[in-house]
Protein backbone atom coordinates (compact mmCIF):
# COMPACT_ATOMS: atom_id res chain seq x y z
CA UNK A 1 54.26 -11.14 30.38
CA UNK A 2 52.42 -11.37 33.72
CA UNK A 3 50.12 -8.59 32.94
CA UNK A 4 49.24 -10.01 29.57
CA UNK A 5 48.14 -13.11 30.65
CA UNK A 6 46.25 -11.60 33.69
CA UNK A 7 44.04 -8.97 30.98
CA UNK A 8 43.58 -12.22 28.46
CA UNK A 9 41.68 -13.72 31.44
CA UNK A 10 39.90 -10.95 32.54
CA UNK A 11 38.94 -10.81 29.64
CA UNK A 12 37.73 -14.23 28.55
CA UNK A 13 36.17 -14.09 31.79
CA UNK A 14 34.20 -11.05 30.92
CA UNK A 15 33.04 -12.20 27.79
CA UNK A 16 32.27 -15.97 28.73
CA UNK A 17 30.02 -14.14 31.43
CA UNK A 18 28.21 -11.76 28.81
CA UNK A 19 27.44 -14.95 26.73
CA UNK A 20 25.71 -16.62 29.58
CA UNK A 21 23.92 -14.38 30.61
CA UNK A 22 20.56 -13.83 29.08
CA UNK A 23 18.90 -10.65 28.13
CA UNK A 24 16.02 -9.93 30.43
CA UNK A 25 12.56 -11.27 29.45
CA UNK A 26 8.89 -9.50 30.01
CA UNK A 27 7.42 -11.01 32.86
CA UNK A 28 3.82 -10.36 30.73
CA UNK A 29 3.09 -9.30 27.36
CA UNK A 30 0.85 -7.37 28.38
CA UNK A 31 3.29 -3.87 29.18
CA UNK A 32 4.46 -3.97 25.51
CA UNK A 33 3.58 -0.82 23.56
CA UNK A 34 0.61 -0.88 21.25
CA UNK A 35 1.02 -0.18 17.64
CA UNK A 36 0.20 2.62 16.28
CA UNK A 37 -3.20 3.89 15.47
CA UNK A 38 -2.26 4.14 11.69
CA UNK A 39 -0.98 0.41 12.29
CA UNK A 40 -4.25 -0.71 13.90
CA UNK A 41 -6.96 0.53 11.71
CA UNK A 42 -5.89 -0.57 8.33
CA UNK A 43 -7.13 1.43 5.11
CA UNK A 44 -9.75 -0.49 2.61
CA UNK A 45 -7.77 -0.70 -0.81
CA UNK A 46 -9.54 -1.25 -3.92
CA UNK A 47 -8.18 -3.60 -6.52
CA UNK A 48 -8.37 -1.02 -9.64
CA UNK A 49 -7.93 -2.99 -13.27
CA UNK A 50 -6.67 -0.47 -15.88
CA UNK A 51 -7.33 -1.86 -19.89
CA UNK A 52 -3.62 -0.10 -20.61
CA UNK A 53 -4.44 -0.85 -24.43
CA UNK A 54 -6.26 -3.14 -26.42
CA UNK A 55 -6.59 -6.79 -24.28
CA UNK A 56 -3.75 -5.84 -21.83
CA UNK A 57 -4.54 -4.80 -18.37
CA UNK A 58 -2.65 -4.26 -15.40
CA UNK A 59 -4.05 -4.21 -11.75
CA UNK A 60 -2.87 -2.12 -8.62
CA UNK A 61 -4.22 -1.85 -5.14
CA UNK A 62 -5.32 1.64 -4.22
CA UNK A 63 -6.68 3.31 -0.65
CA UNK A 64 -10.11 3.35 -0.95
CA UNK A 65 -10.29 6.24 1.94
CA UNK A 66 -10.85 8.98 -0.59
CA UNK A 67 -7.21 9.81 -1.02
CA UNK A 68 -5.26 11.23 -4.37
CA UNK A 69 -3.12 7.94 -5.52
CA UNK A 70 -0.85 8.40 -8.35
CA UNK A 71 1.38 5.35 -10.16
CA UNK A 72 3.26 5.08 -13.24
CA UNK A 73 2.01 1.94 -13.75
CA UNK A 74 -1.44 3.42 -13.87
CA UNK A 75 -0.54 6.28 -15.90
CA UNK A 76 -2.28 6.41 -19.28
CA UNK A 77 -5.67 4.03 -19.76
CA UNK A 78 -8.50 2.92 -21.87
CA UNK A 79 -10.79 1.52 -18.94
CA UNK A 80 -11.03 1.74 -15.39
CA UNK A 81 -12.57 -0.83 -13.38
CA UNK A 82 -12.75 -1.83 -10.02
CA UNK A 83 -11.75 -5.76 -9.36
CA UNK A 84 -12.00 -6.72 -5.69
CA UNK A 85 -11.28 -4.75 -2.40
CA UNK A 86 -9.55 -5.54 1.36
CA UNK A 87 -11.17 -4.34 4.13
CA UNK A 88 -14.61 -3.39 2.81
CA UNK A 89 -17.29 -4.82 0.44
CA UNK A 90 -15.87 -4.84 -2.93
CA UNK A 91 -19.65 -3.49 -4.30
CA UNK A 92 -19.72 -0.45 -1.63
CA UNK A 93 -16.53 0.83 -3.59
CA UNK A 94 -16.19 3.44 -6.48
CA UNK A 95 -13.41 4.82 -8.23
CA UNK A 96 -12.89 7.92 -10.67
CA UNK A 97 -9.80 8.80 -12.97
CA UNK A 98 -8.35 12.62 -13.30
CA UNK A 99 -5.99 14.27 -15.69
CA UNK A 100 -4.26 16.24 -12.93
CA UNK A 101 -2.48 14.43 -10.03
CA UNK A 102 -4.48 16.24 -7.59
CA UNK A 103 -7.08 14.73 -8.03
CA UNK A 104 -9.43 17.88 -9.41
CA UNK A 105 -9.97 17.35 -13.10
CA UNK A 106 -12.02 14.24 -13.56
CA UNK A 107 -11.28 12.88 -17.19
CA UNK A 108 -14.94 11.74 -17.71
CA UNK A 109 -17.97 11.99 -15.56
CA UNK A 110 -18.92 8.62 -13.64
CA UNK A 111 -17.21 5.98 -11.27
CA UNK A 112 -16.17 2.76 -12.23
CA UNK A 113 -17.34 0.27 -10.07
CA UNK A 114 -17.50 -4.10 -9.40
CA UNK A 115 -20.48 -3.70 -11.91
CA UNK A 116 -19.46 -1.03 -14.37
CA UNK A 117 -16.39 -0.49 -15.78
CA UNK A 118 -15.10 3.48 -16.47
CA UNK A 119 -14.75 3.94 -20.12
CA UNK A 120 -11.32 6.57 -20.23
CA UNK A 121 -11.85 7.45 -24.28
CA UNK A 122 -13.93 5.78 -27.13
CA UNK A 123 -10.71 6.11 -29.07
CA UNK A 124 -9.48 2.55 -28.15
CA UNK A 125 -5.74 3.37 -30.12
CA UNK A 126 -5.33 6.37 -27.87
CA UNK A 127 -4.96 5.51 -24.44
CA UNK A 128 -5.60 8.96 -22.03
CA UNK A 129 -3.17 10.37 -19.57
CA UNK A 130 -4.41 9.35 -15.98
CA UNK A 131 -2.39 11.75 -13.44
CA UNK A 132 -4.76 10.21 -10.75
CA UNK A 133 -7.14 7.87 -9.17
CA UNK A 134 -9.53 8.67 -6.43
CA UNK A 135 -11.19 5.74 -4.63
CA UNK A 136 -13.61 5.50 -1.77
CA UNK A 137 -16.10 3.84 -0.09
CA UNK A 138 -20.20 4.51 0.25
């Protein structure tokens, strides 16, 4: 009975001094790690507006760095245009549309951009297959 009480105090003592103690703080903020380089230099998106059929559009940001970007929601189209951007000047941005998703088969010749919107197919019933959209910067 002895020894039970004596390890219930150690141990209440043990964890009464683990609450009061606080965890260390950084004398300066200064010797924190820095993000990473990905994390510090953000990528300029493009705001892309896709007519998905007659009067009904949907809107997705995309990397305007050049890269393949592929979405279901952007999958088949009438019109591609180019709404706003982040990080860069929404008229220094263009964006084409492709029928493969690697980016290699352009569905029509052009770019859409702020001013001019991408016309996908003159057949406005018929939406086209978009596999992907390529945006960058000039």
């Amino acid at each position: 009975m002895k020894t039970t009480s004596i390890l219930i105090n150690a141990i209440s003592l043990f964890a009464a001094i683990s609450i009061a103690i606080p965890a260390p703080i950084p004398a300066s903020l200064d010797n924190l790690p820095a993000a990473p380089l990905e994390e510090r230099q953000a990528v300029p998106t493009a705001r892309v507006q896709l007519e998905i059929e007659s009067d009904t559009f949907v809107q997705e940001d995309v990397p305007a760095n050049g890269s393949v970007f592929r979405n279901n929601r952007l999958s088949r189209g009438l019109v591609l245009g180019v709404a706003g951007a982040t990080g860069v000047a929404a008229n220094r941005v263009s964006c084409r549309a492709f029928s493969d998703t690697a980016g290699k088969k352009e569905i029509v010749s052009g770019s859409a951009t702020i001013n001019k919107d991408l016309i996908l197919t003159r057949n406005r019933a018929q939406p086209v297959s978009i596999g992907s959209i390529v945006c960058k910067t000039a």
